[in-house]
Protein backbone atom coordinates (compact mmCIF):
# COMPACT_ATOMS: atom_id res chain seq x y z
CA UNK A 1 -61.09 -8.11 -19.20
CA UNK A 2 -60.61 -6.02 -16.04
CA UNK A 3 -62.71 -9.44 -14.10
CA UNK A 4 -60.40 -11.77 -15.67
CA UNK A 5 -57.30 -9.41 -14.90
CA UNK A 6 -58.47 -8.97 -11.07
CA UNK A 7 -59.44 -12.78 -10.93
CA UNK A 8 -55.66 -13.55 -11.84
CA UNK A 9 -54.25 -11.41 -9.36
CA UNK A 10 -55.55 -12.99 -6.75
CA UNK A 11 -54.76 -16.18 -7.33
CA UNK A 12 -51.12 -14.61 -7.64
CA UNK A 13 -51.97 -13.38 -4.28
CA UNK A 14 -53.69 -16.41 -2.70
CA UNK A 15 -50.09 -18.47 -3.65
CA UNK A 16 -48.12 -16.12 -2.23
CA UNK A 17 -49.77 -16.50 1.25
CA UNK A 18 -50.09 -20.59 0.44
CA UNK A 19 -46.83 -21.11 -0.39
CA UNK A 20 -44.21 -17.82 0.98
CA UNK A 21 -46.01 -16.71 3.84
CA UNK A 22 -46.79 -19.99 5.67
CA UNK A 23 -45.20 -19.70 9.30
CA UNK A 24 -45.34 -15.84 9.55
CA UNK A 25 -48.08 -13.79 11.00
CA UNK A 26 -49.81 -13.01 7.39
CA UNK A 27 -50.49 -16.76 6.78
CA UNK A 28 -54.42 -16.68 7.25
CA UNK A 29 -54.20 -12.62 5.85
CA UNK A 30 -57.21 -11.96 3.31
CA UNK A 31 -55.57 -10.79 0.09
CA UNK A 32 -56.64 -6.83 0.62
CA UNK A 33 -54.27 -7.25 3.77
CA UNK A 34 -51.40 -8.86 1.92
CA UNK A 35 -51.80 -6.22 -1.00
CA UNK A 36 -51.69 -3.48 1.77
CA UNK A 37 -48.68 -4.51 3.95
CA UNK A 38 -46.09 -6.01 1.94
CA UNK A 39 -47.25 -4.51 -2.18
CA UNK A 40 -47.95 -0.97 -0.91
CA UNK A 41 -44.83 -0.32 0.54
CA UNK A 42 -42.46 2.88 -0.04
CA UNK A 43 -39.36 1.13 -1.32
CA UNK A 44 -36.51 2.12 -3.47
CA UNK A 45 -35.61 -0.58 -6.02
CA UNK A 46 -32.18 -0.14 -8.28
CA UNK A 47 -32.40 -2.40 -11.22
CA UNK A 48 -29.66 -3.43 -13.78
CA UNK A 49 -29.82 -6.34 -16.29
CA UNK A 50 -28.82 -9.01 -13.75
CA UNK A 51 -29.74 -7.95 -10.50
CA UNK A 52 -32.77 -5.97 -8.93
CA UNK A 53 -32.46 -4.56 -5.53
CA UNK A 54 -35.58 -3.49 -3.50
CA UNK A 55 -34.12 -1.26 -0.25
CA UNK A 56 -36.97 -1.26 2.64
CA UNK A 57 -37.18 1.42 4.80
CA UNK A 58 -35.30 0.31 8.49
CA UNK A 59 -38.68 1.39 9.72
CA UNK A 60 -40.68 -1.03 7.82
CA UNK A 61 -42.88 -2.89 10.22
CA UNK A 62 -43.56 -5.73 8.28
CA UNK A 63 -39.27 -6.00 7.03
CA UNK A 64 -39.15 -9.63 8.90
CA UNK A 65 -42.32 -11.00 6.95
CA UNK A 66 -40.92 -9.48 3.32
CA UNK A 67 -37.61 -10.98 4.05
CA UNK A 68 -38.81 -14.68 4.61
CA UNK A 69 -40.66 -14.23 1.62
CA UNK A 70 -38.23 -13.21 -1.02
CA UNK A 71 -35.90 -16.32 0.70
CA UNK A 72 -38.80 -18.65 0.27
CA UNK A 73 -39.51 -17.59 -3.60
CA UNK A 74 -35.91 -17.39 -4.41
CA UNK A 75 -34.99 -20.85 -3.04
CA UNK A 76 -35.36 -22.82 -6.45
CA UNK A 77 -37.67 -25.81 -6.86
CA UNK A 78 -36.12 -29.17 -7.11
CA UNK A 79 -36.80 -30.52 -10.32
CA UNK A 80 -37.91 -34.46 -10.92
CA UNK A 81 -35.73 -36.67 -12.21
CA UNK A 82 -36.55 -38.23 -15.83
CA UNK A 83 -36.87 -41.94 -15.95
């Protein structure tokens, strides 16, 4: 279970730098990196039913790279059209 677990994480991980982090400087980041810099961060996040806010520390050196991120995952995918 824990192989299978760990196996699915990082392909969570692996389409995170694929797809969000394309064009920043963690695009060719191993997955250990990209765990460390932007998942082990000290962040206070205020959630309600609708809305989840994550506030980063104005120190955070990696702020820039989270940023583009979270745009590039929230922007929603176009769907195709049904013939």
């Amino acid at each position: 279970m824990r192989v299978y677990l760990h196996a699915v994480a990082y392909v969570l991980v692996s389409g995170l730098r694929r797809e969000a982090l394309a064009g920043t400087r963690l695009e060719k980041a191993s997955c250990g990196r990209i765990r460390l810099t932007l998942l082990k961060i000290g962040a206070l996040v205020q959630a309600t039913v609708r809305h989840v806010w994550i506030h980063l520390s104005s120190a955070c050196p990696y702020q820039d790279v989270f940023r583009h991120a979270q745009a590039v995952l929230a922007t929603p995918v176009p769907q195709p059209v049904p013939r």
